[in-house]
C-alpha atoms as a PDB file:
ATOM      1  CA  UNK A   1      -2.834   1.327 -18.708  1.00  0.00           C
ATOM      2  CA  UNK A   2      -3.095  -0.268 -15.138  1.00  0.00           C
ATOM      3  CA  UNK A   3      -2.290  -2.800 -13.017  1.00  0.00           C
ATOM      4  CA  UNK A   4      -2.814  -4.472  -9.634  1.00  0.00           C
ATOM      5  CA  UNK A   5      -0.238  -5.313  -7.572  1.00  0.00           C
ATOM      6  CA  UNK A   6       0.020  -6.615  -3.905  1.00  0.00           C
ATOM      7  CA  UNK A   7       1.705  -5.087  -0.906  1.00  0.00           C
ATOM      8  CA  UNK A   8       1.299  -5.119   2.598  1.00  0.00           C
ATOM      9  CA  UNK A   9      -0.988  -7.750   2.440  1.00  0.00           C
ATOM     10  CA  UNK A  10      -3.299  -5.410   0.507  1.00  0.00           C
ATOM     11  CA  UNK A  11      -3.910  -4.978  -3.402  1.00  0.00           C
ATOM     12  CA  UNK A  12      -3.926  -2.143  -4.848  1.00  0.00           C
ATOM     13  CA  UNK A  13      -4.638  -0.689  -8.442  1.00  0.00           C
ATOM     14  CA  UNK A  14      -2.007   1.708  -9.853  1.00  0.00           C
ATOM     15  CA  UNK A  15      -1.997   3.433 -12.920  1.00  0.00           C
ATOM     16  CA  UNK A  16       1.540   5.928 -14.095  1.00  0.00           C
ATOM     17  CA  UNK A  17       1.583   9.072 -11.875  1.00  0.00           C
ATOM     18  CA  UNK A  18      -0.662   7.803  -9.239  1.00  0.00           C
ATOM     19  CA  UNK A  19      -0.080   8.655  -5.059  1.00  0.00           C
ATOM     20  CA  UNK A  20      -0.895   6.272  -2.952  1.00  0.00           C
ATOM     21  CA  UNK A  21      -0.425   5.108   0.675  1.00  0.00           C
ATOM     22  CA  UNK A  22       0.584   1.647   1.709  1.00  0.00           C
ATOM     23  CA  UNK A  23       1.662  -0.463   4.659  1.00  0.00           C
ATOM     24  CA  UNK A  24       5.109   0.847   6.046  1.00  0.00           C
ATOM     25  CA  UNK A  25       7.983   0.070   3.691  1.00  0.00           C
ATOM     26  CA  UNK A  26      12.181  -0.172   4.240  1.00  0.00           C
ATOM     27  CA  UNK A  27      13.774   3.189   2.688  1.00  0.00           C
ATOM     28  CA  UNK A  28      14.407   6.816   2.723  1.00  0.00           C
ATOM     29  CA  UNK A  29      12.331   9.628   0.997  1.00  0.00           C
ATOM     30  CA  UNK A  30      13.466   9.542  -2.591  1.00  0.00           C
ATOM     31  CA  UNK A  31      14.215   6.686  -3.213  1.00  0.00           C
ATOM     32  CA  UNK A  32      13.382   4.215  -5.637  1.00  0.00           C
ATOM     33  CA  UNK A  33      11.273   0.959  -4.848  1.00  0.00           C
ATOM     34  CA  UNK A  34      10.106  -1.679  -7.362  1.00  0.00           C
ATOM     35  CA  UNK A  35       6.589  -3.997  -6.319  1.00  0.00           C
ATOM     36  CA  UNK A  36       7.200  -7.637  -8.415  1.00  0.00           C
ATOM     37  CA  UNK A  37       4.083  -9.210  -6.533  1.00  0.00           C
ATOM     38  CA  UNK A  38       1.721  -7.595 -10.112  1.00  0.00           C
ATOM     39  CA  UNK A  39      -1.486  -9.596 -10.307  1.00  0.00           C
ATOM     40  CA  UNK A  40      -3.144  -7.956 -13.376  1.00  0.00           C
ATOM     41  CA  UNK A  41      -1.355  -5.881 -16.198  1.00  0.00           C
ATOM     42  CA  UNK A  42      -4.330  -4.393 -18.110  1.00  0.00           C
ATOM     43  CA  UNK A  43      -3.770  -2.035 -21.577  1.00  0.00           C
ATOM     44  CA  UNK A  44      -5.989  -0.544 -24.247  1.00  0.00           C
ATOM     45  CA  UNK A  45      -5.221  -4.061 -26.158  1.00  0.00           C
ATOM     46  CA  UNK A  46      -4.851  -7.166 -23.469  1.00  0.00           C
ATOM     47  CA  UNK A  47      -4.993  -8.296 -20.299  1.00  0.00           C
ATOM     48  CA  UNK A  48      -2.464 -10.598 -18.238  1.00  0.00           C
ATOM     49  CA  UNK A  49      -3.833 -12.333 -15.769  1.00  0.00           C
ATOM     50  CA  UNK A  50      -1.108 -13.481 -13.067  1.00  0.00           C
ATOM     51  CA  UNK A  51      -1.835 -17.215 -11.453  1.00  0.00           C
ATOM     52  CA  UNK A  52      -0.795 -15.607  -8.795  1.00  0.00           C
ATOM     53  CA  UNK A  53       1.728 -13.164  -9.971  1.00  0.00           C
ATOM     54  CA  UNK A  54       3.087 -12.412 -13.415  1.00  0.00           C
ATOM     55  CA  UNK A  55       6.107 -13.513 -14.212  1.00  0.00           C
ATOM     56  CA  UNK A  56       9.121 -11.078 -15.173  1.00  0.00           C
ATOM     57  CA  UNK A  57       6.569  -7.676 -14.976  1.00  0.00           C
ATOM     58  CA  UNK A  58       7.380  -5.171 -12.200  1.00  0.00           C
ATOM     59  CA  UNK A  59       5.814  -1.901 -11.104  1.00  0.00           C
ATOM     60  CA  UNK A  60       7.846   0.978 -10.190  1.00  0.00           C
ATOM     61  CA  UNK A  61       7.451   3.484  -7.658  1.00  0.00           C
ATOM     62  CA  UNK A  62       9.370   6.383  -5.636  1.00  0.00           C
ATOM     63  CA  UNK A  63       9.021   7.072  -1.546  1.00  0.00           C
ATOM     64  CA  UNK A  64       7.606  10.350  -1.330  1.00  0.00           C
ATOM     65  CA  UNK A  65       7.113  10.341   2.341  1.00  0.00           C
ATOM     66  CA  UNK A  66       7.120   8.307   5.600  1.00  0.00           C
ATOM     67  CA  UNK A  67       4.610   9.083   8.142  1.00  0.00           C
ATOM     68  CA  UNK A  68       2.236   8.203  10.545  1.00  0.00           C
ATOM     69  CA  UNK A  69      -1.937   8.005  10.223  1.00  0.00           C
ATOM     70  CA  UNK A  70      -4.566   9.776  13.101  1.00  0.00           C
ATOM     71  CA  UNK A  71      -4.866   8.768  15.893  1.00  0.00           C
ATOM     72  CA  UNK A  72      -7.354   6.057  16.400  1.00  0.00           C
ATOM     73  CA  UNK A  73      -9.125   5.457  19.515  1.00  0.00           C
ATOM     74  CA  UNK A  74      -9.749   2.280  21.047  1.00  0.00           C
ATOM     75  CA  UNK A  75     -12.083   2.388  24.073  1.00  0.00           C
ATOM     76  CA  UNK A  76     -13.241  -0.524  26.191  1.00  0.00           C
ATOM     77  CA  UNK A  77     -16.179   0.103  28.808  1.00  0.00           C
ATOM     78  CA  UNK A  78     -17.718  -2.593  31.056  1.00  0.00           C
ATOM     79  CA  UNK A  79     -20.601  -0.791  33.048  1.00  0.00           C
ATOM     80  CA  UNK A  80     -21.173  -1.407  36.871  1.00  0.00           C
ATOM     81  CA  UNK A  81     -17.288  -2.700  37.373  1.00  0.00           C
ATOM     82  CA  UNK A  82     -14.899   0.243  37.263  1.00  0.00           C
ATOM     83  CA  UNK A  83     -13.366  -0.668  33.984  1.00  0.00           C
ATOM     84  CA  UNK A  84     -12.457   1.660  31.477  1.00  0.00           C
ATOM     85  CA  UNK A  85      -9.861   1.673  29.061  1.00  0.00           C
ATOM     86  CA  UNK A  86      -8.788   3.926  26.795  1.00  0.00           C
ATOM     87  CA  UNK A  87      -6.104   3.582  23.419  1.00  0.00           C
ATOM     88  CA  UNK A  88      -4.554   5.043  21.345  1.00  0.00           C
ATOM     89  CA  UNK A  89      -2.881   3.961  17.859  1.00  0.00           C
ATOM     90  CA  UNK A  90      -1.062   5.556  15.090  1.00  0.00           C
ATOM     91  CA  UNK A  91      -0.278   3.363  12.183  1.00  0.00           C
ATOM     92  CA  UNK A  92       2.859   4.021  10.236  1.00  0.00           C
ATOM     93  CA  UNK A  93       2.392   3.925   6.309  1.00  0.00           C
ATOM     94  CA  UNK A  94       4.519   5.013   3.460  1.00  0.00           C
ATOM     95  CA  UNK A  95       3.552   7.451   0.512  1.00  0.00           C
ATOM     96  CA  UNK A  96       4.328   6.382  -2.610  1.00  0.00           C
ATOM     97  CA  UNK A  97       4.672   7.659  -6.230  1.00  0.00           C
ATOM     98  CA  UNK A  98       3.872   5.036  -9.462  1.00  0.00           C
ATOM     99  CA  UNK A  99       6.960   6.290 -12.173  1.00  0.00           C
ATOM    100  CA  UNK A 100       6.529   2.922 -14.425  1.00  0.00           C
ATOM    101  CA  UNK A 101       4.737  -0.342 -15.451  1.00  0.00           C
ATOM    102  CA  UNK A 102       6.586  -3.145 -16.767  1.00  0.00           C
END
């Protein structure tokens, strides 16, 4: 059993027991978080299709961590007129664990 839900702007598909990392969220490690934007609930016998989201299904998840990505580089560079700029960016995410599909 999977499904797709949205977060962050992203989609993303989760099965039970699955880590994965998504756009910062509110909340401390530990605790619980439920995603009710689901798209696509698929099992060994249907399929619901959301138009957009299902109604009443809701995937469940725990915070595992709260962090920070690499750093990613930026670097701007216009030859013959001294200009040279260099950035840096670290985008916050949060880590989470998928405990239940509904």
């Amino acid at each position: 059993m999977f499904s797709v839900i949205e977060t962050g702007g992203k989609q993303y598909k989760v099965s039970v027991g699955d880590k994965i990392k998504v756009e910062k969220l509110k909340g401390e490690e530990g605790s619980k978080i439920v995603f009710d934007k689901v798209l696509l609930i698929s099992s060994d016998k249907d399929t619901k299709i959301g138009q957009p989201y299902i109604e009443g299904s809701k995937v469940s998840g725990e915070i595992l961590t709260q962090g920070r990505d690499k750093k990613k580089i930026s670097l701007r560079y216009k030859p013959k007129k001294r200009v040279r700029v260099k950035r840096g960016h670290r985008q916050p995410h949060t880590e989470v664990k998928i405990t239940d599909i509904k």
